[in-house]
Protein backbone atom coordinates (compact mmCIF):
# COMPACT_ATOMS: atom_id res chain seq x y z
CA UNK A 1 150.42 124.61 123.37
CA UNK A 2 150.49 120.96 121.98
CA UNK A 3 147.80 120.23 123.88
CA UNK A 4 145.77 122.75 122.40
CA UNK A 5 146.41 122.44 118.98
CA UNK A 6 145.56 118.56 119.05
CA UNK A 7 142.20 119.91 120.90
CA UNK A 8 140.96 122.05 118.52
CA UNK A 9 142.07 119.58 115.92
CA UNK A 10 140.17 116.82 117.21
CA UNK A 11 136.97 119.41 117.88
CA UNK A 12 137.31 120.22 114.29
CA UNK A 13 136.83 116.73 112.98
CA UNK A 14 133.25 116.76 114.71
CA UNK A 15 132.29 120.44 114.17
CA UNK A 16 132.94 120.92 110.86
CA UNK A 17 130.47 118.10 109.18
CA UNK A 18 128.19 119.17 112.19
CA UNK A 19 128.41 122.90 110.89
CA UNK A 20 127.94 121.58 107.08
CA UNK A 21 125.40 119.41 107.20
CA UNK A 22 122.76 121.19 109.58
CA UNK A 23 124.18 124.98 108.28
CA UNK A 24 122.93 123.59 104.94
CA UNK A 25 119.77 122.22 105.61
CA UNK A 26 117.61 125.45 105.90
CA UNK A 27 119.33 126.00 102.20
CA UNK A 28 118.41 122.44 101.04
CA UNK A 29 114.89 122.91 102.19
CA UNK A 30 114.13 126.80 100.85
CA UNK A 31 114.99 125.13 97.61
CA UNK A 32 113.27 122.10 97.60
CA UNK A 33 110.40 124.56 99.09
CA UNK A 34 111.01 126.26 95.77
CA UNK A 35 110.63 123.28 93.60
CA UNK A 36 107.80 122.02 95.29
CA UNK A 37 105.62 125.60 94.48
CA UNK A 38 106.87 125.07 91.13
CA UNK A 39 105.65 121.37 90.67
CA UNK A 40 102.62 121.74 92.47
CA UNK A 41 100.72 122.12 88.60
CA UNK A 42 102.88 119.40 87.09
CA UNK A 43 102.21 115.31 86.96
CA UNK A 44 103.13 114.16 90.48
CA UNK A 45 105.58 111.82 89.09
CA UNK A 46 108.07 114.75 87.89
CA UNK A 47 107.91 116.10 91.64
CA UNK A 48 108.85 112.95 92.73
CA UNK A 49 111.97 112.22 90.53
CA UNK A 50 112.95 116.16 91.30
CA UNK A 51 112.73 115.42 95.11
CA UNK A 52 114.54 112.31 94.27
CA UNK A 53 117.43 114.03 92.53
CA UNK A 54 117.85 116.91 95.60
CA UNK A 55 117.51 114.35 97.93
CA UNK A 56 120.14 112.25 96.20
CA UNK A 57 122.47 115.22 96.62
CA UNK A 58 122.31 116.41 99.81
CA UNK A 59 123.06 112.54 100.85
CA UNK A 60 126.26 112.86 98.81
CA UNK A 61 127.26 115.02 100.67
CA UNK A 62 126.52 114.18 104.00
CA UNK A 63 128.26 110.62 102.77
CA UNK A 64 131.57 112.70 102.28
CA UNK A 65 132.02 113.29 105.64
CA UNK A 66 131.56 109.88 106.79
CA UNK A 67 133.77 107.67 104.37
CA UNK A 68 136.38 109.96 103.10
CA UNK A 69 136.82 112.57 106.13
CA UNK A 70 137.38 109.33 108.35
CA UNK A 71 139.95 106.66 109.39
CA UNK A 72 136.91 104.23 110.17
CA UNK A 73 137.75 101.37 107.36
CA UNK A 74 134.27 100.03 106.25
CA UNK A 75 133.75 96.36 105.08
CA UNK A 76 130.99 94.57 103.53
CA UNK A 77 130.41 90.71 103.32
CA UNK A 78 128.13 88.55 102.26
CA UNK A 79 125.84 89.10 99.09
CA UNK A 80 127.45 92.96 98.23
CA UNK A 81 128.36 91.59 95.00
CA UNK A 82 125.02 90.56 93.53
CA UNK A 83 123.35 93.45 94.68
CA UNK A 84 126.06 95.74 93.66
CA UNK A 85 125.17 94.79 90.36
CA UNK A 86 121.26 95.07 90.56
CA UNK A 87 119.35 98.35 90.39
CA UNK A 88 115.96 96.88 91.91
CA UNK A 89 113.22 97.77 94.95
CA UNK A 90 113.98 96.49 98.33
CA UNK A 91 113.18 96.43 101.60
CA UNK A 92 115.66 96.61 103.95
CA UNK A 93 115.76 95.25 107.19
CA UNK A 94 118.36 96.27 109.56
CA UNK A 95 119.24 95.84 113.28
CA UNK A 96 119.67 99.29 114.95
CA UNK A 97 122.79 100.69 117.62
CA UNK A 98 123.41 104.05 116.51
CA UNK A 99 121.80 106.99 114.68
CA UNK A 100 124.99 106.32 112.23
CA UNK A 101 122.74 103.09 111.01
CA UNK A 102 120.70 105.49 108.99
CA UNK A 103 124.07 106.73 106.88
CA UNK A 104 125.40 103.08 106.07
CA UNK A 105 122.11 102.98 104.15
CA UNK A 106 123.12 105.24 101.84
CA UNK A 107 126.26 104.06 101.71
CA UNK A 108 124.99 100.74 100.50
CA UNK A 109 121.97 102.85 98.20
CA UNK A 110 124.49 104.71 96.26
CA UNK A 111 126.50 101.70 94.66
CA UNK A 112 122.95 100.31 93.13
CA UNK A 113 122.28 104.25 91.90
CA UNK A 114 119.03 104.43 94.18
CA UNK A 115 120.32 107.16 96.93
CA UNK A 116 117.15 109.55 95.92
CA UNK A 117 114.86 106.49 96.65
CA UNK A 118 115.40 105.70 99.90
CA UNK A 119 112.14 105.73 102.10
CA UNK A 120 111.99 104.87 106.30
CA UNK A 121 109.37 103.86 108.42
CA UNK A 122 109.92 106.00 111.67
CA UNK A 123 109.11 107.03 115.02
CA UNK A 124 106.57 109.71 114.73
CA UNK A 125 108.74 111.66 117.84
CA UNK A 126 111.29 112.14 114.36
CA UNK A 127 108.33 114.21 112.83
CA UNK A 128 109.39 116.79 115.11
CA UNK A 129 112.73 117.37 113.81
CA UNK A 130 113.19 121.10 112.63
CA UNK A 131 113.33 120.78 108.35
CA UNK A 132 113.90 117.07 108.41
CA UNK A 133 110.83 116.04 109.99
CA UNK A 134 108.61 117.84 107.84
CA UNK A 135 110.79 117.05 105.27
CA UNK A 136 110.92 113.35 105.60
CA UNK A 137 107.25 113.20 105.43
CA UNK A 138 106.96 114.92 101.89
CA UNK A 139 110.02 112.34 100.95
CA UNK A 140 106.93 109.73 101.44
CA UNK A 141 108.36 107.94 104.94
CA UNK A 142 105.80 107.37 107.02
CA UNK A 143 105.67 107.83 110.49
CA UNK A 144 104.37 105.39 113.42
CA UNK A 145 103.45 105.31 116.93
CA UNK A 146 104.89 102.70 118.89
CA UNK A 147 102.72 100.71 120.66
CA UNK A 148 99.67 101.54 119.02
CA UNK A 149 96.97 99.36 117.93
CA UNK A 150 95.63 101.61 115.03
CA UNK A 151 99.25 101.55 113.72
CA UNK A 152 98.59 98.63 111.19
CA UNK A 153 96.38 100.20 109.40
CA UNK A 154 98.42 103.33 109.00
CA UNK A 155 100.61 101.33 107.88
CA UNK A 156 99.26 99.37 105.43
CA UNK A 157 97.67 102.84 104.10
CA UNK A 158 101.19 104.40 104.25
CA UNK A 159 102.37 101.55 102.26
CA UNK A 160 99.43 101.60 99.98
CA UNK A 161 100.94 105.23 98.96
CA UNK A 162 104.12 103.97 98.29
CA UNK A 163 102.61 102.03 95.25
CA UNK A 164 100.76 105.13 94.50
CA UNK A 165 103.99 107.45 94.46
CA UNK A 166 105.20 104.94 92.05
CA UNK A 167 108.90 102.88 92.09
CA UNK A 168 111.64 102.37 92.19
CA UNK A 169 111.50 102.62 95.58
CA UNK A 170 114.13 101.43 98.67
CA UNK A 171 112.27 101.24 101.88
CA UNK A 172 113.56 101.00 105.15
CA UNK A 173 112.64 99.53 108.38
CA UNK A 174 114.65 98.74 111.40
CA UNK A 175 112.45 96.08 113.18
CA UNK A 176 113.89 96.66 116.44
CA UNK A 177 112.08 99.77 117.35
CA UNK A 178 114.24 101.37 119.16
CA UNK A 179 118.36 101.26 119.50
CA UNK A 180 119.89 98.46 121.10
CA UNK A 181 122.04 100.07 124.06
CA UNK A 182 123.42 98.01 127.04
CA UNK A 183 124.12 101.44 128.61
CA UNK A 184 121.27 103.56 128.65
CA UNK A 185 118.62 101.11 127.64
CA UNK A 186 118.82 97.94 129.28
CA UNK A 187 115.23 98.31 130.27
CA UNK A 188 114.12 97.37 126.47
CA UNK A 189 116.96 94.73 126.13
CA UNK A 190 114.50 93.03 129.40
CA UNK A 191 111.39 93.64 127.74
CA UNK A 192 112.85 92.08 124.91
CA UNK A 193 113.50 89.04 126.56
CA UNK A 194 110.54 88.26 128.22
CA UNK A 195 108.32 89.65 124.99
CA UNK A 196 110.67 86.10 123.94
CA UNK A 197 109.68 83.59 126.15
CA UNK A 198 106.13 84.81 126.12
CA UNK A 199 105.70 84.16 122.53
CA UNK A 200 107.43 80.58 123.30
CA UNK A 201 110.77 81.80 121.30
CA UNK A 202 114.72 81.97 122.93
CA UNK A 203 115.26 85.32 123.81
CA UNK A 204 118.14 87.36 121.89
CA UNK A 205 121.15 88.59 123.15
CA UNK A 206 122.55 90.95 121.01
CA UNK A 207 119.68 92.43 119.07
CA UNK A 208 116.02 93.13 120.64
CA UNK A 209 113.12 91.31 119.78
CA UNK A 210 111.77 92.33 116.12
CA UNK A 211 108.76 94.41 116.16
CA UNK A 212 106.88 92.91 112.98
CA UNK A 213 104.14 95.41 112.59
CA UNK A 214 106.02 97.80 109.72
CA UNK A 215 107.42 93.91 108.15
CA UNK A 216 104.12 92.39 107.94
CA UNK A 217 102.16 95.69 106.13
CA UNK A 218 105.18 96.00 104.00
CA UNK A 219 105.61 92.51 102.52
CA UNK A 220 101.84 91.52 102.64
CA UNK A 221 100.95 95.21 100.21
CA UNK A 222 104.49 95.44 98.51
CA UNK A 223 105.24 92.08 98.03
CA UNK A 224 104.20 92.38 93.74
CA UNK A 225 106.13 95.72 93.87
CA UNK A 226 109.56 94.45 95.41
CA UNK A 227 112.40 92.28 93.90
CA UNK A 228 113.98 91.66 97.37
CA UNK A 229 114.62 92.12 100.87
CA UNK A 230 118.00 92.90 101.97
CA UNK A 231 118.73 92.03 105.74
CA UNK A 232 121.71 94.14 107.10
CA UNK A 233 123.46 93.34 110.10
CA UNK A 234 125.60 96.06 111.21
CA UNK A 235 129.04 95.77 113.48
CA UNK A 236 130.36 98.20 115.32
CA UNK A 237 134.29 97.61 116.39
CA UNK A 238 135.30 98.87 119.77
CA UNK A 239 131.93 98.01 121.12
CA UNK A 240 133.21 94.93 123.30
CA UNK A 241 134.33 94.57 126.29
CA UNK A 242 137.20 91.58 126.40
CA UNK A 243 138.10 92.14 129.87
CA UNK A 244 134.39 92.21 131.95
CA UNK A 245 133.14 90.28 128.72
CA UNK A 246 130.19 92.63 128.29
CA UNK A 247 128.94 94.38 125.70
CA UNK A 248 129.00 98.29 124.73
CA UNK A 249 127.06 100.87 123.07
CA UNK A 250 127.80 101.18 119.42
CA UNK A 251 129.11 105.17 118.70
CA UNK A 252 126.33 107.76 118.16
CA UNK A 253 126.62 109.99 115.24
CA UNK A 254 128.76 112.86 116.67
CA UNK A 255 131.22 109.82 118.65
CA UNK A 256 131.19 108.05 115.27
CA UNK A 257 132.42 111.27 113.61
CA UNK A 258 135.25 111.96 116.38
CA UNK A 259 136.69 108.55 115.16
CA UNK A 260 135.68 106.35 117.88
CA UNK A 261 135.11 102.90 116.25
CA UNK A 262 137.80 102.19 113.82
CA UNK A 263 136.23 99.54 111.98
CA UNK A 264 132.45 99.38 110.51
CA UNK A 265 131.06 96.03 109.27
CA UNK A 266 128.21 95.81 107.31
CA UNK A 267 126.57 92.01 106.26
CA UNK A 268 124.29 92.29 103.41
CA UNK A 269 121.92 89.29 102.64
CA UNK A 270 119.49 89.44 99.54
CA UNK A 271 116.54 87.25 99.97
CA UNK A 272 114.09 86.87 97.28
CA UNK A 273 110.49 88.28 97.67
CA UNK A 274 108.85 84.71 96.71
CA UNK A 275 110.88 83.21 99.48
CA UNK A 276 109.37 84.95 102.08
CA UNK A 277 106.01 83.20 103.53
CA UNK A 278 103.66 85.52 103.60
CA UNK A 279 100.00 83.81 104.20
CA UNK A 280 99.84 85.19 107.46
CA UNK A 281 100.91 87.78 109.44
CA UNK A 282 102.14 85.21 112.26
CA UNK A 283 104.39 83.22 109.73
CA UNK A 284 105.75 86.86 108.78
CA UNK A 285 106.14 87.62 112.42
CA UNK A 286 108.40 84.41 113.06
CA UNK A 287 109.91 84.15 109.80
CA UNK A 288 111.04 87.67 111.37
CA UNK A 289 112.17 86.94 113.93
CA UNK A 290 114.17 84.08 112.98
CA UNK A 291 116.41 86.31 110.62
CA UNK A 292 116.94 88.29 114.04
CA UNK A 293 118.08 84.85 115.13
CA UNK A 294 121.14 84.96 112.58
CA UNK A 295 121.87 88.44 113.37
CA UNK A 296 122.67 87.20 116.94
CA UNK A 297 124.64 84.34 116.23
CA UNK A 298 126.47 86.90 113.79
CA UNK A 299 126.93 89.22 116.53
CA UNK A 300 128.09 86.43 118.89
CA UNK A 301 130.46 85.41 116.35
CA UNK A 302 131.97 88.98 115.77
CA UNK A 303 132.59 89.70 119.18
CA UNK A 304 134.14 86.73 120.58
CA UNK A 305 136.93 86.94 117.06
CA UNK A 306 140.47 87.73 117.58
CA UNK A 307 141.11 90.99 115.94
CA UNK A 308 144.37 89.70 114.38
CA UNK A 309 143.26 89.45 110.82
CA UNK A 310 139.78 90.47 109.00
CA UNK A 311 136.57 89.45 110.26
CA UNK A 312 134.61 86.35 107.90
CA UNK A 313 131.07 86.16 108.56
CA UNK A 314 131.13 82.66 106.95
CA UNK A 315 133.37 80.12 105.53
CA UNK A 316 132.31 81.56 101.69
CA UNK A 317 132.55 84.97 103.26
CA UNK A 318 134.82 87.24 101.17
CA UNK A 319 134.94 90.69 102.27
CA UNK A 320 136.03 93.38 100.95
CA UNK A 321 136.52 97.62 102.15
CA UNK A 322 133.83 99.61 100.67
CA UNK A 323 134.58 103.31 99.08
CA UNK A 324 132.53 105.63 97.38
CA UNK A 325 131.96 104.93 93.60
């Protein structure tokens, strides 16, 4: 009987923001339907900080269930406290484990007061996506295909709109492509590798190889429209083995919710737009790819630490547990 109760207990914790979040989304989307007809008439610009606002809400509240409803402690390091501070348009760079990645965006978004202007660059499969898909689209993200030569210039016209939508604007872009996964995807983690020593570079092992395509059209048409990029590196607890010193698959979304990592680290680096070189798209591509350098060494570090006391991503490093404002 114990049994059972502690069974449907635990099947609550991952139905119930399951049932919430996608029970509500034919809701959300009738209404933004609604103000859509209605602003169709209307200066594009009052759409746009409408769809921001609704947008902006319905992350709210997906952001409930995943730092209050949860025992997963959350820390940030690194530059949180500058950008905490700043209310300015970024891109964001991010390595990518788990569909989860996408919320610790907003969970960083929200403390600059920018949750309604987050943008992604994604995987055109996404566009298929009952409500979201569609959805996302009229947000202004813009869709790729992998592997596709004609991408560039999609991109560079997608980005082109962004401008044209008008700021503030946070847009995302996780270089990687695809999610790293020692499990079920060790056949990119090769790829990535050998893409490596083909382009004369050390290959990385605990990110893939940084796709540049989405980087390059975003900093060489955005780069007068942006204050900063902020590179993320996110760290999933639990996702090491000590024993057969390998390395696991981060949590998905629905494991994440069931309270399978207990601890979420999140590095934040701001790096000023006029830092970047940007003459061509091949000192883009290995500036690039050298930030996906630090990521690894980051990663290296975090999994070979003793999990006696907090983690320190650098000798300055002052972390601190990160709660809704």
């Amino acid at each position: 009987m114990l049994s059972l109760f502690l069974f449907a207990i635990h099947s609550m914790k991952l139905s119930i923001p399951i049932l919430c979040l996608y029970g509500s989304a034919p809701t959300f989307f009738t209404f933004w339907s609604f103000v859509r007809l209605l602003t169709l008439p209307l200066p594009k610009h009052i759409y746009r900080q409408c769809d921001d606002h609704l947008y902006s809400i319905y992350q709210r509240f997906a952001l409930f269930f995943f730092q209050n409803c949860l025992q997963v402690k959350i820390y940030v390091h690194g530059d949180y406290k500058e950008i905490f501070e700043k209310k300015e348009n970024i891109l964001y760079l991010s390595n990518h484990q788990s569909s989860v990645d996408w919320i610790v965006t907003n969970m960083l978004a929200i403390h600059q007061g920018s949750l309604g202007h987050i943008r992604y660059v994604l995987k055109n499969d996404l566009k298929y996506i009952p409500f979201y898909g569609f959805y996302f689209q009229q947000h202004g993200c813009i869709y790729v295909h992998r592997n596709d030569k004609g991408d560039l210039n999609r991109l560079e016209k997608g980005m082109k709109q962004v401008i044209h939508n008008g700021l503030p604007i946070w847009l995302v872009i996780f270089p990687e492509g695809t999610r790293y996964n020692p499990i079920n995807n060790q056949n990119a983690i090769q790829k990535s590798k050998i893409f490596a020593e083909e382009k004369g570079n050390s290959p990385l092992e605990y990110v893939l190889y940084p796709r540049s395509g989405a980087t390059i059209a975003a900093i060489k048409t955005l780069k007068e429209h942006l204050d900063a990029v902020y590179d993320i590196t996110l760290m999933y607890n639990q996702t090491y083995d000590e024993q057969k010193q390998i390395r696991l698959a981060a949590p998905s979304m629905s494991e994440y919710l069931q309270g399978q990592t207990n601890e979420l680290h999140i590095d934040i680096r701001r790096i000023e737009m006029k830092q970047i070189p940007n003459e061509t798209n091949e000192e883009i591509s290995q500036w690039l790819y050298q930030r996906f350098q630090l990521k690894d060494q980051l990663l290296k570090r975090f999994y070979s630490f003793k999990r006696n006391e907090i983690f320190h991503s650098d000798e300055n490093d002052q972390p601190i547990e990160l709660h809704l404002p």
